[in-house]
Protein backbone atom coordinates (compact mmCIF):
# COMPACT_ATOMS: atom_id res chain seq x y z
CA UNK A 1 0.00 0.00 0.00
CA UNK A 2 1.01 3.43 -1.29
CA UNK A 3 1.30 6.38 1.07
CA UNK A 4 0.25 10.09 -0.33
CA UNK A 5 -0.48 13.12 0.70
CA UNK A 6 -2.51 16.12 -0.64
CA UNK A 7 -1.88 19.06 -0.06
CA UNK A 8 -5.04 21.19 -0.25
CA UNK A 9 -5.53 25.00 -0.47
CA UNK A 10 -8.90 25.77 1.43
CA UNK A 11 -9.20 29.49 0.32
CA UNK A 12 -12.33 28.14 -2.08
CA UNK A 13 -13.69 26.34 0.83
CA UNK A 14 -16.28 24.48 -2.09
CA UNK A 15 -13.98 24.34 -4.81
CA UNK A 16 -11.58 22.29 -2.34
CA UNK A 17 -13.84 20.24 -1.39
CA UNK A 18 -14.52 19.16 -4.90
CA UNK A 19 -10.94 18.84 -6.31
CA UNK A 20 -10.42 16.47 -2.95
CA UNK A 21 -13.39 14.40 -3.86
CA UNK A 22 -11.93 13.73 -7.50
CA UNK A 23 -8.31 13.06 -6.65
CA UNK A 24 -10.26 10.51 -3.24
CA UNK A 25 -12.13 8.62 -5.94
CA UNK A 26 -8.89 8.49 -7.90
CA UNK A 27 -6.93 7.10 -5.90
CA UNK A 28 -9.96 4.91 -4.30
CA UNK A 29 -10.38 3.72 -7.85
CA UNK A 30 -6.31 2.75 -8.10
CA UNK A 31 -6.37 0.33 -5.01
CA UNK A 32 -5.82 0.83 -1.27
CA UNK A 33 -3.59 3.90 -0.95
CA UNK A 34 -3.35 5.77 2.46
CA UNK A 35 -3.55 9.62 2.21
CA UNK A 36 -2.96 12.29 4.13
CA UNK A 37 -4.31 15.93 3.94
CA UNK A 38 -2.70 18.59 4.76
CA UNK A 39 -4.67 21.91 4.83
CA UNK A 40 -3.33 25.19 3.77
CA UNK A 41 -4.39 28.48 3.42
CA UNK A 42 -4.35 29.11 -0.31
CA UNK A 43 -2.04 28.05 -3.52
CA UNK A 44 1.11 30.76 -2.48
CA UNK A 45 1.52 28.07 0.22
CA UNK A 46 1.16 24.65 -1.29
CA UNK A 47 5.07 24.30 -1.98
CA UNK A 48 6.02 24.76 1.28
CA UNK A 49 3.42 21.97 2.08
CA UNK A 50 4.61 19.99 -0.85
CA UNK A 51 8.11 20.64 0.50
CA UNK A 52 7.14 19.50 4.22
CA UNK A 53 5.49 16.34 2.73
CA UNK A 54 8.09 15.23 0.03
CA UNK A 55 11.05 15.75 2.68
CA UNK A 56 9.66 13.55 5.20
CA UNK A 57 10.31 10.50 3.31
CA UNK A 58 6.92 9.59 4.21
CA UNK A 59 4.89 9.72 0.66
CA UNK A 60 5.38 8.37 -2.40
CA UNK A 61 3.92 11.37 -4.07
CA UNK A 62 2.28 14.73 -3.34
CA UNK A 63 -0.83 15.97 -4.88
CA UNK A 64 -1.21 19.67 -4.69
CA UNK A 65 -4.58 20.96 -5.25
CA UNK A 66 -6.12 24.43 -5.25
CA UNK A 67 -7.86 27.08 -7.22
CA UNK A 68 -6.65 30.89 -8.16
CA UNK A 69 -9.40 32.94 -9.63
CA UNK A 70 -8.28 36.26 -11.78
CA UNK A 71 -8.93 39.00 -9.90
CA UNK A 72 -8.79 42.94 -10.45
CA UNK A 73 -5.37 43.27 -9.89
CA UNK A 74 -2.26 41.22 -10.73
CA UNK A 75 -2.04 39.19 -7.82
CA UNK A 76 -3.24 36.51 -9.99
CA UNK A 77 -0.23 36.26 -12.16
CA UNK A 78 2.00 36.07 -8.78
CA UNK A 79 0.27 33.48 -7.08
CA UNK A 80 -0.24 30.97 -10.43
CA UNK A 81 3.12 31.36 -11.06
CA UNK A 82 5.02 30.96 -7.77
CA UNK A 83 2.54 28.03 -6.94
CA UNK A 84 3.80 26.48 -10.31
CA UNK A 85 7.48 27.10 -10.17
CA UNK A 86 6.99 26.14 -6.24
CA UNK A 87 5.69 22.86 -6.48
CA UNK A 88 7.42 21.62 -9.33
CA UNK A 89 10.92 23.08 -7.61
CA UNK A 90 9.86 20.73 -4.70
CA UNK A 91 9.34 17.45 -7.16
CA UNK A 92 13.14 18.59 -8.81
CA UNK A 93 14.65 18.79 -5.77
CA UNK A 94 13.42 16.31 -3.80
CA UNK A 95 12.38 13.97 -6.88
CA UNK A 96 9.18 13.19 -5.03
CA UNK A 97 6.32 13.20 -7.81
CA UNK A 98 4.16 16.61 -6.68
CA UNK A 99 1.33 16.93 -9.15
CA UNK A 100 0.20 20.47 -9.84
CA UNK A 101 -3.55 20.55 -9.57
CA UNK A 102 -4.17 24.25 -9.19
CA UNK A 103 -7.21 25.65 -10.91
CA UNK A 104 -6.14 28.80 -12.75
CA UNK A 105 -9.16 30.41 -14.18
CA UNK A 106 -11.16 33.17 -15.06
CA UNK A 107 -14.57 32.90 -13.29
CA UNK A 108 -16.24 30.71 -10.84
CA UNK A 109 -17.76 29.03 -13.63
CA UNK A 110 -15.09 27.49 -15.14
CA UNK A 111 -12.96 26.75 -11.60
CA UNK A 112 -16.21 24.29 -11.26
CA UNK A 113 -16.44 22.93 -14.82
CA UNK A 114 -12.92 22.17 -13.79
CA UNK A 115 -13.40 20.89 -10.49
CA UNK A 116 -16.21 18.23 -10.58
CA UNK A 117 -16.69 14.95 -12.12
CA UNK A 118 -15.48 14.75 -15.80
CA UNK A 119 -12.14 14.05 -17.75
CA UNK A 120 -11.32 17.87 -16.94
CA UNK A 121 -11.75 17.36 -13.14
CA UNK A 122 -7.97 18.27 -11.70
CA UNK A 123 -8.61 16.95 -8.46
CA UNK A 124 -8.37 13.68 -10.12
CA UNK A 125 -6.07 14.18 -13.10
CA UNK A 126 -3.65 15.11 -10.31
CA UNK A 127 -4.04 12.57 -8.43
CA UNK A 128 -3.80 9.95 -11.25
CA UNK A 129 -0.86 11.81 -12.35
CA UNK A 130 1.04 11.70 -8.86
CA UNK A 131 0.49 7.92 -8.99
CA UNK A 132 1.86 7.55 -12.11
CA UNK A 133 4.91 9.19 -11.53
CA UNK A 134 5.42 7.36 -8.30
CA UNK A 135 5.11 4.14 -10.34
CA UNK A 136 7.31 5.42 -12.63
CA UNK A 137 10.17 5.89 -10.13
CA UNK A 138 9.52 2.66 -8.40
CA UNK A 139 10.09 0.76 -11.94
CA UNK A 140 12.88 2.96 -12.30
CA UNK A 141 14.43 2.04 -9.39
């Protein structure tokens, strides 16, 4: 049995709960993994999470799951990218898998066509991705 964690940005209290539901039945779906979440604030601090998880040596892989909605002003841009170059710093360095499933869209509207259900439902593309890569390394190895 795998071990992951997820590391899950809260600030969309609903939107959160639906991108954990898809990357649950993912991994559900996959077998018996164990996972543990680990609640953060927002995206900005899902690396540090990521980082926390991958360097414990305790998870195979880290799925990192949030949504950043455009705004008025450009804090948008800062937060998608330093959540981006973040997380997948943490996979390089660490060479933990740490799947990016940040929602990065426009409107509430498409954060949920995103976040519920279908093929484009992150929650669960990152967690399918997360156990691929872990697979991956273990064949690797």
């Amino acid at each position: 049995m795998s071990r992951y964690a997820i590391a899950l940005a809260r600030f969309y209290e609903e939107l959160a709960e639906r991108l954990l539901a898809g990357a649950r039945a993912a991994f559900a779906e996959d077998g018996e993994h164990e996972l543990e979440v680990l609640d953060v604030p927002g995206a900005f601090e899902l690396p540090l999470a990521a980082s926390y998880a991958a360097g414990s040596g305790h998870f195979a892989g880290v799925a990192c799951l949030g949504a950043v909605i455009r705004g008025e002003t450009s804090h948008y841009d800062y937060v998608c990218a330093e959540s981006a170059r973040g997380i997948q710093q943490v996979q390089l360095d660490t060479g933990v898998p740490c799947a990016f499933g940040v929602l990065t869209v426009e409107n509430m509207e498409q954060a949920l066509e995103r976040s519920g259900g279908d093929k484009r439902d992150q929650g669960r593309n990152a967690a399918l991705a997360v156990m691929r890569m872990a697979l991956l390394k273990e064949e690797l190895s």
